[in-house]
Every structure is written in C-alpha cells, then in structure tokens.
PDB file of N, CA and C in Angstrom:
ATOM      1  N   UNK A   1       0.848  -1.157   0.000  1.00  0.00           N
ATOM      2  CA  UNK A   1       0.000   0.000   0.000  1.00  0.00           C
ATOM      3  C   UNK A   1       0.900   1.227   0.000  1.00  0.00           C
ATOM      4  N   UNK A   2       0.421   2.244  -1.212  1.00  0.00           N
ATOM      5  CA  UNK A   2       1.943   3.790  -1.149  1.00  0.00           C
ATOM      6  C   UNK A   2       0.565   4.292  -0.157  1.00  0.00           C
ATOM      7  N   UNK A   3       1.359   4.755   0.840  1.00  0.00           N
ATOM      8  CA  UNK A   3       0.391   6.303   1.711  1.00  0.00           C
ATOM      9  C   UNK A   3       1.285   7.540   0.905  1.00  0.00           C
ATOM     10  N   UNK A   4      -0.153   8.330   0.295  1.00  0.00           N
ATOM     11  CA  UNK A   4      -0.118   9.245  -0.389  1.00  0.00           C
ATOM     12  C   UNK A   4       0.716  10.777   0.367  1.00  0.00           C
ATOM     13  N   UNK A   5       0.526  10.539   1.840  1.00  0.00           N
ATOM     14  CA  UNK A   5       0.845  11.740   2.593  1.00  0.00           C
ATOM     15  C   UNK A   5       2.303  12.522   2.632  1.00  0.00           C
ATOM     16  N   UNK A   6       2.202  13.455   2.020  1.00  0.00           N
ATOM     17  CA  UNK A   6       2.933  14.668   1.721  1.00  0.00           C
ATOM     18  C   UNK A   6       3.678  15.267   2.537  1.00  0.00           C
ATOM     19  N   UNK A   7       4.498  16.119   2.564  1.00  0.00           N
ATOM     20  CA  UNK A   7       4.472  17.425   3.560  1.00  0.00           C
ATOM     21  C   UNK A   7       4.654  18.510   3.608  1.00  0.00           C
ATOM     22  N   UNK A   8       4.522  19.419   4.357  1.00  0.00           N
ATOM     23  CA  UNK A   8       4.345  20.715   4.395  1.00  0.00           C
ATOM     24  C   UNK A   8       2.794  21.189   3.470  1.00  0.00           C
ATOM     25  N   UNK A   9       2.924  21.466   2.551  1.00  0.00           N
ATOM     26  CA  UNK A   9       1.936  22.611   2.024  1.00  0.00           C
ATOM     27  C   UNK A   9       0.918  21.433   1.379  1.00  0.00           C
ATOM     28  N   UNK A  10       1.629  20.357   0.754  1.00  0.00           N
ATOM     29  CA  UNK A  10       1.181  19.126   0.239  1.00  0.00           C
ATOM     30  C   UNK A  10      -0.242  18.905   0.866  1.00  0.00           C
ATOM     31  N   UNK A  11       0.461  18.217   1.798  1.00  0.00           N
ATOM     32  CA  UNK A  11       0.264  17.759   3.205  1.00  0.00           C
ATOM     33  C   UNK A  11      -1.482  17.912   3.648  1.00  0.00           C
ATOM     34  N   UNK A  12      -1.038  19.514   4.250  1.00  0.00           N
ATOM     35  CA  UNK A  12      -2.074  20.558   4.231  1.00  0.00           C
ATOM     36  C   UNK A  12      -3.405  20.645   3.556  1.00  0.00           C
ATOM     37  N   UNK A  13      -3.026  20.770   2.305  1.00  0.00           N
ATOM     38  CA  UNK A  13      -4.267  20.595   1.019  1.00  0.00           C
ATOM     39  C   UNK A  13      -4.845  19.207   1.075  1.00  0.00           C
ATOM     40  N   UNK A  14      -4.150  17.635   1.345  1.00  0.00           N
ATOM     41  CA  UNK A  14      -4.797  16.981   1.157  1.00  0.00           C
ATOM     42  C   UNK A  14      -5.670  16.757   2.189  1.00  0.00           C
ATOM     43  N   UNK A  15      -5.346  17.345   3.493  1.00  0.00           N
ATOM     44  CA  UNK A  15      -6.095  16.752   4.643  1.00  0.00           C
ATOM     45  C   UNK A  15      -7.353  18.274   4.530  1.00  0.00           C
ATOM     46  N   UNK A  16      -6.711  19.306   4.069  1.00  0.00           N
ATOM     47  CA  UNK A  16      -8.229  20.208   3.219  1.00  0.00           C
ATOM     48  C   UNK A  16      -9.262  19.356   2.604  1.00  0.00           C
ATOM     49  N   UNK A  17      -8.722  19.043   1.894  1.00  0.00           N
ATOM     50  CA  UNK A  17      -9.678  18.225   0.422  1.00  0.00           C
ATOM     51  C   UNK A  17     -10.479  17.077   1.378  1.00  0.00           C
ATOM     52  N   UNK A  18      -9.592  16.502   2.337  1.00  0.00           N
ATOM     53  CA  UNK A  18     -10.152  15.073   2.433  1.00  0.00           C
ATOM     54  C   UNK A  18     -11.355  15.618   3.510  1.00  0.00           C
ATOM     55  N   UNK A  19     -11.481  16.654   4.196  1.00  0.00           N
ATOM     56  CA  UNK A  19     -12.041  17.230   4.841  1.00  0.00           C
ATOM     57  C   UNK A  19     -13.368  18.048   3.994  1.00  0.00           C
ATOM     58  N   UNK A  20     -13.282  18.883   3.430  1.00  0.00           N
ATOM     59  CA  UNK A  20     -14.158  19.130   2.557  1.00  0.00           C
ATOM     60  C   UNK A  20     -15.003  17.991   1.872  1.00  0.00           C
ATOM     61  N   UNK A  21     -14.650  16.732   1.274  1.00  0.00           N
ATOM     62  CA  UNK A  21     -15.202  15.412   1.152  1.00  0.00           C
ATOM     63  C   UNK A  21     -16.260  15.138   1.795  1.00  0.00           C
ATOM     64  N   UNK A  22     -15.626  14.956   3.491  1.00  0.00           N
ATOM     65  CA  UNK A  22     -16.387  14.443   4.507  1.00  0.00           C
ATOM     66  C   UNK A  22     -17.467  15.633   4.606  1.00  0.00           C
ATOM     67  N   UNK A  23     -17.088  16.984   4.769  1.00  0.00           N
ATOM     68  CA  UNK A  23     -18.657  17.540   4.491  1.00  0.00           C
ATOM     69  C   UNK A  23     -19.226  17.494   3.804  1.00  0.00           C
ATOM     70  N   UNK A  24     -18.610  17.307   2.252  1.00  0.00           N
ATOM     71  CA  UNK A  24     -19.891  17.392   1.207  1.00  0.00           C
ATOM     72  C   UNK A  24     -20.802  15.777   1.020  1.00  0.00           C
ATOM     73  N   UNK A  25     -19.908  14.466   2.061  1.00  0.00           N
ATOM     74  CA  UNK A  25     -21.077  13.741   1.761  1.00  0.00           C
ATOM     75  C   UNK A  25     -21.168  13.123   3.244  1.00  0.00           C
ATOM     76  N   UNK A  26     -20.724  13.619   4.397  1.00  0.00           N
ATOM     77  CA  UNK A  26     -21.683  13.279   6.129  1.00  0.00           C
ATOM     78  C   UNK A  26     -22.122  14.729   6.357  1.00  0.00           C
ATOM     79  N   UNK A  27     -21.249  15.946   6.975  1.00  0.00           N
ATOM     80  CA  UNK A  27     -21.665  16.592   7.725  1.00  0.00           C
ATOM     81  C   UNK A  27     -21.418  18.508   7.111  1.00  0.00           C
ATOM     82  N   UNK A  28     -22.534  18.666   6.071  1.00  0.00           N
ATOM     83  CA  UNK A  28     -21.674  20.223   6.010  1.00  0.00           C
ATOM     84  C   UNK A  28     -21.822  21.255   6.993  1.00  0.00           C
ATOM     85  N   UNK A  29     -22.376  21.209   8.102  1.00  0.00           N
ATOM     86  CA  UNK A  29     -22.364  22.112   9.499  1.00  0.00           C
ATOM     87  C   UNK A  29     -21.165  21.980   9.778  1.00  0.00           C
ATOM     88  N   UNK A  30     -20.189  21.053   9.855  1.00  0.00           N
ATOM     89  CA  UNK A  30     -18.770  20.818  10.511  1.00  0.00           C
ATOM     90  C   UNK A  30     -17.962  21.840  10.076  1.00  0.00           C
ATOM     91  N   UNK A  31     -17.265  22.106  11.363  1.00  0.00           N
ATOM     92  CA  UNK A  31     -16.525  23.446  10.792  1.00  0.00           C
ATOM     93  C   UNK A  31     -14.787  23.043  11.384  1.00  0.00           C
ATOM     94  N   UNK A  32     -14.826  22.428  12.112  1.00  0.00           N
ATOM     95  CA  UNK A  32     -13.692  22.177  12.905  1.00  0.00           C
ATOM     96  C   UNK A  32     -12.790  20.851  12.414  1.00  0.00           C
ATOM     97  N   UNK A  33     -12.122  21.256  11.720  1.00  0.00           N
ATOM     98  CA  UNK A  33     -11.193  20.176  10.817  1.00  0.00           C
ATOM     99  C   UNK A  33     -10.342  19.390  11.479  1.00  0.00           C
ATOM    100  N   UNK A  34     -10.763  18.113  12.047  1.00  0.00           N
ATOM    101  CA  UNK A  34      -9.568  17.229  12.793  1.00  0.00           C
ATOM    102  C   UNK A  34      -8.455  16.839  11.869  1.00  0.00           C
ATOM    103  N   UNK A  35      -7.567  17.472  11.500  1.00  0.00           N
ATOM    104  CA  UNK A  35      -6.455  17.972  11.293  1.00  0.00           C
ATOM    105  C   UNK A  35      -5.580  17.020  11.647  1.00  0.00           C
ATOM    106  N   UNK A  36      -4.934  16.614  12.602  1.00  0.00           N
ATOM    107  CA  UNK A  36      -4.068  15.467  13.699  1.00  0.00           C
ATOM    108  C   UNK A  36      -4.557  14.368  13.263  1.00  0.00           C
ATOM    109  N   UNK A  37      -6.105  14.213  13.535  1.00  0.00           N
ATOM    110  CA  UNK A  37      -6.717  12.799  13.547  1.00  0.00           C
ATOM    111  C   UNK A  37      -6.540  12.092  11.855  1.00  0.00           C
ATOM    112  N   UNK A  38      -6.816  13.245  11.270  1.00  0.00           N
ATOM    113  CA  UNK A  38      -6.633  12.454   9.996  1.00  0.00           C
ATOM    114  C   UNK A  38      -5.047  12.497   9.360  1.00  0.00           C
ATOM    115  N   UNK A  39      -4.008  13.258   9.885  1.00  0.00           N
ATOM    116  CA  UNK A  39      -2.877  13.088   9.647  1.00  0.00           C
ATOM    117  C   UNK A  39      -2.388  11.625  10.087  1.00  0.00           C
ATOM    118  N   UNK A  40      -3.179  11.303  11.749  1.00  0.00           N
ATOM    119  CA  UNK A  40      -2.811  10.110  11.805  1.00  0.00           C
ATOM    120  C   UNK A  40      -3.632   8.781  11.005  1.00  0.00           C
ATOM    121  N   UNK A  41      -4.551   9.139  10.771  1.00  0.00           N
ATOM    122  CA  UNK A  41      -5.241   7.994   9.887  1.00  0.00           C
ATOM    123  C   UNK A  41      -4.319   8.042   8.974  1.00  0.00           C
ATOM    124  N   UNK A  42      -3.600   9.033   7.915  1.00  0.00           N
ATOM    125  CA  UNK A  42      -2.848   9.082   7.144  1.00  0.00           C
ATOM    126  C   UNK A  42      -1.719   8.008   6.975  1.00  0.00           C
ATOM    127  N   UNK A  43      -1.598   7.520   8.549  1.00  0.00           N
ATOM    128  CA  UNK A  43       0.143   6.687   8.337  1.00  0.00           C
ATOM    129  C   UNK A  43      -0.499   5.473   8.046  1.00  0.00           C
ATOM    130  N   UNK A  44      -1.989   5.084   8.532  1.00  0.00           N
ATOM    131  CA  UNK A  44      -2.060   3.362   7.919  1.00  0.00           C
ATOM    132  C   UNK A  44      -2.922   3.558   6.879  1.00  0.00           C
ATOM    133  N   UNK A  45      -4.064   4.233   6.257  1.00  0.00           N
ATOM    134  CA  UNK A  45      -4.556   4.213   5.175  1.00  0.00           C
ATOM    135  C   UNK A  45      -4.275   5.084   4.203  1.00  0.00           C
ATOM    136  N   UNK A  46      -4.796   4.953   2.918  1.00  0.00           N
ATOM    137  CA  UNK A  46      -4.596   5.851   1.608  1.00  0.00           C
ATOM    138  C   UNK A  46      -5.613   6.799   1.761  1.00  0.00           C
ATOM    139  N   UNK A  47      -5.561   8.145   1.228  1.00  0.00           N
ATOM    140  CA  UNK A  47      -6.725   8.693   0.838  1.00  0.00           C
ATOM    141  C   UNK A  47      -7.946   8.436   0.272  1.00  0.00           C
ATOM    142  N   UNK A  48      -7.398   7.494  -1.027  1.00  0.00           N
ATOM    143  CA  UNK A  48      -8.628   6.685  -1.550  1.00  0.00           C
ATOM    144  C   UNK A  48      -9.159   6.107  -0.650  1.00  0.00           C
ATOM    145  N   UNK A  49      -8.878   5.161   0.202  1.00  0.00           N
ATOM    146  CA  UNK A  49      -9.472   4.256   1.297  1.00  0.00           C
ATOM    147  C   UNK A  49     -10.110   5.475   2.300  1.00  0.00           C
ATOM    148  N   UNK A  50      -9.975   6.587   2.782  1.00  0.00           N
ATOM    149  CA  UNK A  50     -10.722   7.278   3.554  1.00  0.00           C
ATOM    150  C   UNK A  50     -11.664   7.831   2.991  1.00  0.00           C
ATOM    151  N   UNK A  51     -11.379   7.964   1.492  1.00  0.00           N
ATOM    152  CA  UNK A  51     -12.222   8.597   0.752  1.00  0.00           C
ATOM    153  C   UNK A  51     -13.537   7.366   0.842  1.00  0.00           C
ATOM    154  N   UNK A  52     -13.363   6.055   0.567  1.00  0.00           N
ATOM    155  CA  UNK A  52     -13.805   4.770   0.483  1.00  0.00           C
ATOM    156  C   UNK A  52     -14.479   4.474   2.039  1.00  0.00           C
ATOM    157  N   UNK A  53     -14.008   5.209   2.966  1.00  0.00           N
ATOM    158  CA  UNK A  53     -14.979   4.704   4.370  1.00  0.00           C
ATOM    159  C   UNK A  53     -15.701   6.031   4.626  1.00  0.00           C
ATOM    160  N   UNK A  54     -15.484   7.152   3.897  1.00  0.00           N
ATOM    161  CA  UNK A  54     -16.364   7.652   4.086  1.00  0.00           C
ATOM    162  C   UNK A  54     -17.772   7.641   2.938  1.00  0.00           C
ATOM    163  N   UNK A  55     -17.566   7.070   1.961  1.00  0.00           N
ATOM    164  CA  UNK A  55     -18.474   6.912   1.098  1.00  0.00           C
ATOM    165  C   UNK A  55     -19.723   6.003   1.453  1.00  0.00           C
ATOM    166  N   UNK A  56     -18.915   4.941   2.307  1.00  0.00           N
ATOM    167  CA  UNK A  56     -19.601   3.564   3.053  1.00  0.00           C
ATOM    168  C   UNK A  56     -20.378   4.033   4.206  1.00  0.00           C
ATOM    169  N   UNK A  57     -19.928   5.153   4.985  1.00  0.00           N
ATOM    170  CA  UNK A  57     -20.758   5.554   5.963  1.00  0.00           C
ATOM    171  C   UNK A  57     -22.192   6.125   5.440  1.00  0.00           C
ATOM    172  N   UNK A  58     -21.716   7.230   4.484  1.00  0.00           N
ATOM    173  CA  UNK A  58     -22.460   7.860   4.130  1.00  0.00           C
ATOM    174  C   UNK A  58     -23.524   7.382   2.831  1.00  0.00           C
ATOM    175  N   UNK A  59     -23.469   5.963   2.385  1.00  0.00           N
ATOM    176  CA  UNK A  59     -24.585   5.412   1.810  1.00  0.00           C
ATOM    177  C   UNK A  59     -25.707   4.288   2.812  1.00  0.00           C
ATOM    178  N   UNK A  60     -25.141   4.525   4.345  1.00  0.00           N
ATOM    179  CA  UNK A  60     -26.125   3.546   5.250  1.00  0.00           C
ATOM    180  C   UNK A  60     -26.571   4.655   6.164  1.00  0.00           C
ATOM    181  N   UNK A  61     -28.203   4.311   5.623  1.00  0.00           N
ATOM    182  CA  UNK A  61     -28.849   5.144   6.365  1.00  0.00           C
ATOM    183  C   UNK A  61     -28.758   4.744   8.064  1.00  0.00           C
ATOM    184  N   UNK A  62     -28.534   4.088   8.225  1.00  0.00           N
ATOM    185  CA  UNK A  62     -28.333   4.019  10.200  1.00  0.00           C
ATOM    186  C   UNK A  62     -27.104   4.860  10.438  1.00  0.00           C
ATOM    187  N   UNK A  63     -26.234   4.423   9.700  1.00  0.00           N
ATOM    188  CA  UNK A  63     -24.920   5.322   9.999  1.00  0.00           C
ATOM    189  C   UNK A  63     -25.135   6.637  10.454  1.00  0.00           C
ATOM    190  N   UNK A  64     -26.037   6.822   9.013  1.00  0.00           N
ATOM    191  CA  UNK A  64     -25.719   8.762   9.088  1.00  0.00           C
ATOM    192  C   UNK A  64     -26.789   9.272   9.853  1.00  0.00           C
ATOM    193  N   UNK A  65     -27.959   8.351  10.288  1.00  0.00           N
ATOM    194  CA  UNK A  65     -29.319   8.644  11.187  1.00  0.00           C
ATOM    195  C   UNK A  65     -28.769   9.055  12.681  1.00  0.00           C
ATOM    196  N   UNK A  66     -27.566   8.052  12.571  1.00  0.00           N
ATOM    197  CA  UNK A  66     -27.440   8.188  14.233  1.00  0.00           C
ATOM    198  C   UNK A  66     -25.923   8.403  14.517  1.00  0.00           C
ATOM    199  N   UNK A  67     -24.975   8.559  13.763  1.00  0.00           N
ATOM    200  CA  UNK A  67     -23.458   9.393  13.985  1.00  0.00           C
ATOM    201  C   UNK A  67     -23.215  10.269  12.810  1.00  0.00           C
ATOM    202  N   UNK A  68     -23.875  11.049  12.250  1.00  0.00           N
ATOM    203  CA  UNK A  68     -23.325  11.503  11.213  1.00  0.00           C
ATOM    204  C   UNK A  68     -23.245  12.827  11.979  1.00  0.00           C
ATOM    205  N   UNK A  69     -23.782  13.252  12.839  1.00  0.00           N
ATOM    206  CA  UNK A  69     -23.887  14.473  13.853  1.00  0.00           C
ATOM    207  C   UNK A  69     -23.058  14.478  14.815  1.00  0.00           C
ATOM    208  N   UNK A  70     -22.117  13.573  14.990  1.00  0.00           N
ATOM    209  CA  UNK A  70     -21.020  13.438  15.955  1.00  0.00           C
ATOM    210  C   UNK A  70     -19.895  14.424  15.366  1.00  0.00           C
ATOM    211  N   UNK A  71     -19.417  14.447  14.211  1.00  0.00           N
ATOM    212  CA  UNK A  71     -18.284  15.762  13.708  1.00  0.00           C
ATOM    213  C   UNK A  71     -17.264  14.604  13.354  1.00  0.00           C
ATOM    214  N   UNK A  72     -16.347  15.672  12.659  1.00  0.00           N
ATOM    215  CA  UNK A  72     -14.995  14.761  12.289  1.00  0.00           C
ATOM    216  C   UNK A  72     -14.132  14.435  13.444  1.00  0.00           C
ATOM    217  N   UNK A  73     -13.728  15.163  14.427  1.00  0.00           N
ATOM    218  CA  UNK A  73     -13.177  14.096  15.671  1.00  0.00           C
ATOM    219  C   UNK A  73     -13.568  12.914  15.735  1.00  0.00           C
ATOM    220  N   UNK A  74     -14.958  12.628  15.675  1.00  0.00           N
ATOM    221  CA  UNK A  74     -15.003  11.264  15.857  1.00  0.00           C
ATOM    222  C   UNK A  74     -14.853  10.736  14.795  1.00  0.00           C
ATOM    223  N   UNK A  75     -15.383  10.998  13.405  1.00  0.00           N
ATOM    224  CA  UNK A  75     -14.929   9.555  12.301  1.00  0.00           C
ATOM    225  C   UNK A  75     -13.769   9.853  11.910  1.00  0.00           C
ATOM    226  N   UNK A  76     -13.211  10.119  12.334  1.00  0.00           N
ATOM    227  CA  UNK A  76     -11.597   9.704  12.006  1.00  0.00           C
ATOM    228  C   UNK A  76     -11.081   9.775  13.337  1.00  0.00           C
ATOM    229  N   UNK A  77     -11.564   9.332  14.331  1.00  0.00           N
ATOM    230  CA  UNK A  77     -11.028   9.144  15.815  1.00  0.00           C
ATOM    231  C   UNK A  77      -9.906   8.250  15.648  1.00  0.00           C
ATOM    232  N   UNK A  78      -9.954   6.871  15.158  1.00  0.00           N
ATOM    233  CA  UNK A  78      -8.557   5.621  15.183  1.00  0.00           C
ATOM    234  C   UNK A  78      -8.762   4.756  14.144  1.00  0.00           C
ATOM    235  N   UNK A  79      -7.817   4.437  13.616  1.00  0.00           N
ATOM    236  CA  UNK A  79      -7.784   3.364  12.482  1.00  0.00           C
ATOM    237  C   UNK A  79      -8.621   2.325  12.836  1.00  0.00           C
ATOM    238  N   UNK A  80      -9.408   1.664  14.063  1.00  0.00           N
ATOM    239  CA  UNK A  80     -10.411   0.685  13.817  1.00  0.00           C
ATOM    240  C   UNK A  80     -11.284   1.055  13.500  1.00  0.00           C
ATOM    241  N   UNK A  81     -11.722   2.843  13.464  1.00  0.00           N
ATOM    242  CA  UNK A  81     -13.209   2.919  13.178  1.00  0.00           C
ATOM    243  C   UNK A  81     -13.144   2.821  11.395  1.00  0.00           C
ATOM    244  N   UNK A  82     -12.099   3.424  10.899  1.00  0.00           N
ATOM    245  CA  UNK A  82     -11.432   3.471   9.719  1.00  0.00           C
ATOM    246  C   UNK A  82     -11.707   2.510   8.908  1.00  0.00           C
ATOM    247  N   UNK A  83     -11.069   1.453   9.970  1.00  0.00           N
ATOM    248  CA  UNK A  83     -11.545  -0.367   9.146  1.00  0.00           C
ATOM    249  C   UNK A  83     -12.547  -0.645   9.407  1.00  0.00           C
ATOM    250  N   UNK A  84     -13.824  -0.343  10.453  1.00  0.00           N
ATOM    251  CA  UNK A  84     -14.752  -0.891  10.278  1.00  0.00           C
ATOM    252  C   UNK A  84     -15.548  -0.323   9.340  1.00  0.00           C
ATOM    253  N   UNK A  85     -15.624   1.126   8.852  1.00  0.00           N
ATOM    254  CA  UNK A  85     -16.491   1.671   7.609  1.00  0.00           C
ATOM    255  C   UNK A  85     -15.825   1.050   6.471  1.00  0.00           C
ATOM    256  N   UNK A  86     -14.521   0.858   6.495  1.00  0.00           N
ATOM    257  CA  UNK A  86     -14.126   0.052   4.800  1.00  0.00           C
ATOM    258  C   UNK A  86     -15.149  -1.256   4.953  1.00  0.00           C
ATOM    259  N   UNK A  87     -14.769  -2.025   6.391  1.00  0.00           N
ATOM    260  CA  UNK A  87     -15.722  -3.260   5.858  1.00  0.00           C
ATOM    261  C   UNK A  87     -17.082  -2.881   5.892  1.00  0.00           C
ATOM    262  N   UNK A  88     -17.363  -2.417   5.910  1.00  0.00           N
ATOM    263  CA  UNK A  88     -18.679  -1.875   6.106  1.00  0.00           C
ATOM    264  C   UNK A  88     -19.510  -2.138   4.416  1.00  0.00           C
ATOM    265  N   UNK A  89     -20.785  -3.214   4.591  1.00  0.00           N
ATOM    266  CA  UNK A  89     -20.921  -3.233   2.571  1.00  0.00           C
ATOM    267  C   UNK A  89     -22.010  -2.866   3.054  1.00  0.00           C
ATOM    268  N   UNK A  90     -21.567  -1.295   1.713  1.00  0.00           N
ATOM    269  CA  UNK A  90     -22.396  -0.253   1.301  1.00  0.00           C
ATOM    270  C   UNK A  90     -23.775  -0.858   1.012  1.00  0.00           C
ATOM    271  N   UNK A  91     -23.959  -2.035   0.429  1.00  0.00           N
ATOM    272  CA  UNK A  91     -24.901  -2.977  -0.348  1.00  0.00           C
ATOM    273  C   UNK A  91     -26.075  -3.128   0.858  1.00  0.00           C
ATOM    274  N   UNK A  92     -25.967  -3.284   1.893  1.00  0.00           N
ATOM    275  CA  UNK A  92     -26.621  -3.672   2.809  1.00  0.00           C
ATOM    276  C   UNK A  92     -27.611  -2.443   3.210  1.00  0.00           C
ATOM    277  N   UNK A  93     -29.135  -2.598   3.401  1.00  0.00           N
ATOM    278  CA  UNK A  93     -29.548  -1.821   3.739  1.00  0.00           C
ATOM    279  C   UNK A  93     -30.431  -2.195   5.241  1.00  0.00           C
ATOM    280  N   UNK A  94     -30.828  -1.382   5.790  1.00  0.00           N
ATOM    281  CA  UNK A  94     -31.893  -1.279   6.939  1.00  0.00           C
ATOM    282  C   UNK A  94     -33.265  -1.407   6.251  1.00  0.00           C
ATOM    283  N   UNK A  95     -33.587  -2.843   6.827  1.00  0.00           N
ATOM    284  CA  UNK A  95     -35.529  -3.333   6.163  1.00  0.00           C
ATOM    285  C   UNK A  95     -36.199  -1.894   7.510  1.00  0.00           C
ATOM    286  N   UNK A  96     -36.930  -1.276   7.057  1.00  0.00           N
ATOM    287  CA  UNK A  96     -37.784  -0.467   7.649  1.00  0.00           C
ATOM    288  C   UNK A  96     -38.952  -1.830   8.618  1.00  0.00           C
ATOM    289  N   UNK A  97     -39.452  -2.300   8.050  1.00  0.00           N
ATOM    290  CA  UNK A  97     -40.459  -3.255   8.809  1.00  0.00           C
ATOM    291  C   UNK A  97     -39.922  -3.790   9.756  1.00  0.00           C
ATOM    292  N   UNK A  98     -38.559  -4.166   9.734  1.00  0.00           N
ATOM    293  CA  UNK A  98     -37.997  -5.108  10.983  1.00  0.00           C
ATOM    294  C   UNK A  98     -36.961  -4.457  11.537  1.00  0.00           C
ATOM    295  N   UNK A  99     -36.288  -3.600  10.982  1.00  0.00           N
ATOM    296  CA  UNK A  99     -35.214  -3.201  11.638  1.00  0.00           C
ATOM    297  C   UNK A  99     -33.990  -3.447  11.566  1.00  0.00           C
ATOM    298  N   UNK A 100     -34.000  -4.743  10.745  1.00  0.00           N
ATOM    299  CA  UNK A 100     -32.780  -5.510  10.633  1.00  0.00           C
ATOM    300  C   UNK A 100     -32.237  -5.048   9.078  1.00  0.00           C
ATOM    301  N   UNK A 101     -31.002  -5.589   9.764  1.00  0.00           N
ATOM    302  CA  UNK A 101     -29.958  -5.230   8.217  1.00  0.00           C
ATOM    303  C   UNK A 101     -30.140  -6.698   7.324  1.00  0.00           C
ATOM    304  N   UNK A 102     -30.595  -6.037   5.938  1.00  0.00           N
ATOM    305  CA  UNK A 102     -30.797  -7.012   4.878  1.00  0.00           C
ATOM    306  C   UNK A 102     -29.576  -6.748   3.901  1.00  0.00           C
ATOM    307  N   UNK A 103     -29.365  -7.779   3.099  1.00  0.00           N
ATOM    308  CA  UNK A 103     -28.951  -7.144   1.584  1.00  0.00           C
ATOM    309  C   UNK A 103     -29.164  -7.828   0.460  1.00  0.00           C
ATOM    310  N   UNK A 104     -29.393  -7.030  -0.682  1.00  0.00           N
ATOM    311  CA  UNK A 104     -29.989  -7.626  -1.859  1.00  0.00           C
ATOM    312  C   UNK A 104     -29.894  -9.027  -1.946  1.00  0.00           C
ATOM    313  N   UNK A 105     -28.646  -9.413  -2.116  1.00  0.00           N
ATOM    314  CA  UNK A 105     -27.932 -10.614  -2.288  1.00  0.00           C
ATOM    315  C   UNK A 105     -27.846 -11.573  -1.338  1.00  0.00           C
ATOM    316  N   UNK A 106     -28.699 -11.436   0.072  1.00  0.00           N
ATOM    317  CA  UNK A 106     -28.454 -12.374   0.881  1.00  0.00           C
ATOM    318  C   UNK A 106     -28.907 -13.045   0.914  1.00  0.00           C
ATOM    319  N   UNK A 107     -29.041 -14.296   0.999  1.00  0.00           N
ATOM    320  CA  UNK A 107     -29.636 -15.854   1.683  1.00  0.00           C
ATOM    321  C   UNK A 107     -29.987 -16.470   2.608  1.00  0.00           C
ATOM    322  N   UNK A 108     -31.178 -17.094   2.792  1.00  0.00           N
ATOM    323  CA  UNK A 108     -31.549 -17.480   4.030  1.00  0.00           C
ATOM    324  C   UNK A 108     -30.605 -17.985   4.330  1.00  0.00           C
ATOM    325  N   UNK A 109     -30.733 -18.185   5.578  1.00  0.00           N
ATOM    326  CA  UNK A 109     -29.364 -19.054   6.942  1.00  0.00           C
ATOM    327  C   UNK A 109     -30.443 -20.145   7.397  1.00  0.00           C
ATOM    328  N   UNK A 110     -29.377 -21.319   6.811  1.00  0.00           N
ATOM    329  CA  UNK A 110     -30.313 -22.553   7.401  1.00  0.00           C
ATOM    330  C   UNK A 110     -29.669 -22.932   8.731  1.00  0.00           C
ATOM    331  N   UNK A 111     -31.186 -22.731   9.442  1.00  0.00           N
ATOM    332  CA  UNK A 111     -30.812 -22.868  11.111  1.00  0.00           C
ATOM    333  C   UNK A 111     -29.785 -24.272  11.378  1.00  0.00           C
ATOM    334  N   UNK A 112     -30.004 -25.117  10.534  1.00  0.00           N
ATOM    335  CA  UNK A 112     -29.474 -26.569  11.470  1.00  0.00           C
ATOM    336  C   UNK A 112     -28.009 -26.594  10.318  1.00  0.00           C
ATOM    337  N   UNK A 113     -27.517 -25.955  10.039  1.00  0.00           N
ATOM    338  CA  UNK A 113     -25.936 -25.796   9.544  1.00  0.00           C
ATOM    339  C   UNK A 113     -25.125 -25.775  10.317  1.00  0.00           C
ATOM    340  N   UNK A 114     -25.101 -25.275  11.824  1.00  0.00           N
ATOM    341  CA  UNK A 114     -24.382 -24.855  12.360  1.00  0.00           C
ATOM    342  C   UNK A 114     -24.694 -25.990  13.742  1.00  0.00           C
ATOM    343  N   UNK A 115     -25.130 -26.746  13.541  1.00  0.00           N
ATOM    344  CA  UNK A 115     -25.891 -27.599  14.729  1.00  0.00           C
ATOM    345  C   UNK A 115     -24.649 -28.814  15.071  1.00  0.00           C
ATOM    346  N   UNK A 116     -23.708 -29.117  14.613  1.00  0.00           N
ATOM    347  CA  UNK A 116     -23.386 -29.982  14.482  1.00  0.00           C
ATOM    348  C   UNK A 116     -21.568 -29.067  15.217  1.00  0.00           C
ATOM    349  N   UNK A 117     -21.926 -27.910  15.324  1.00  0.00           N
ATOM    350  CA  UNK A 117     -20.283 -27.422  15.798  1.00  0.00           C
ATOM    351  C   UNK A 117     -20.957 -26.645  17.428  1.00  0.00           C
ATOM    352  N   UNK A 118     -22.605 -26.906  17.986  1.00  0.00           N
ATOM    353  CA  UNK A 118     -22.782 -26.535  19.200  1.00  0.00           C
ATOM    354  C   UNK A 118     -22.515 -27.714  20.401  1.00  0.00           C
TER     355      UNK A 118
END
C-alpha cells in the first residue's frame, strides 16, 4: 500500500480536500477540521481508502441517522473505526419493517448448519 501523505503545504491541502469530502457527503455544518486525527489515519490508510470509508458511511442510512452528527473528531477518531467503515458493505440496507440489516444478495441461513459445531 503507497500512503499518499505529503508534507508541508502538500500535506495541508490533502487533509483540506479530504475534509471538505467528509462535508460534502456526512456533515456540512462541521466546521472544525480534525487535522491530527486524519494526519494520523494518514500513516495506515490511503486517501482513496478514507475517501472509500467515508463513502460507506455515508450510503447507510443508520450510519448517518445516528453518527453523522457526531463531527470529524469522531470519524476519524482511530484506524479501527477506519476499518470498520471500509468493511462496512455499502450494499446492505436497513428493512424499515424489521429493523434488521438485509442485503440484496443475501440468503436465508439454514438454522441446522451450524448444529453440528454446538
């Protein structure tokens, strides 16, 4: 993996840009640019990839229903939250009737598969 991160003026602009991103698709009230936090996300992921967990947040409606109002301190708080929006599939949505997370492509789970490793 190349980490794209720059320095000095470089630097600067990309954690601008990557910031501007995050408002134009979680939070444009945010005004306060965690700056540090995403310099340090910087040393284990790419831009693309932050660019990529924030895209994932911001296509699940639970996500953005119920942390998208937290600010950038928190989504870019530590590289696990980092990895959990990459794994995070965008594909999956919230069934309104039940509550539960569905996705297009999923398959029933046959209860007695797993019967044989309890």
């Amino acid at each position: 993996m190349t980490h794209q991160l720059h320095t000095g003026a470089d630097r600067k602009a990309q954690i601008a840009a990557l910031f501007a991103y995050y408002k134009d698709k979680i939070q444009p009230a945010a005004r306060l640019c965690p700056s540090e936090k995403i310099t340090n996300r910087l040393k284990k992921f790419t831009l693309d990839e932050l660019r990529t967990a924030i895209d994932h947040f911001a296509a699940d409606t639970w996500w953005m229903e119920n942390n998208a109002s937290r600010g950038g301190e928190w989504f870019f708080h530590s590289d696990a939250r980092i990895e959990q929006l990459l794994l995070l599939d965008p594909s999956q949505r919230k069934d309104s009737s039940n509550g539960k997370r569905t996705s297009a492509n999923q398959q029933p789970r046959n209860p007695g598969a797993f019967a044989k490793y309890g």
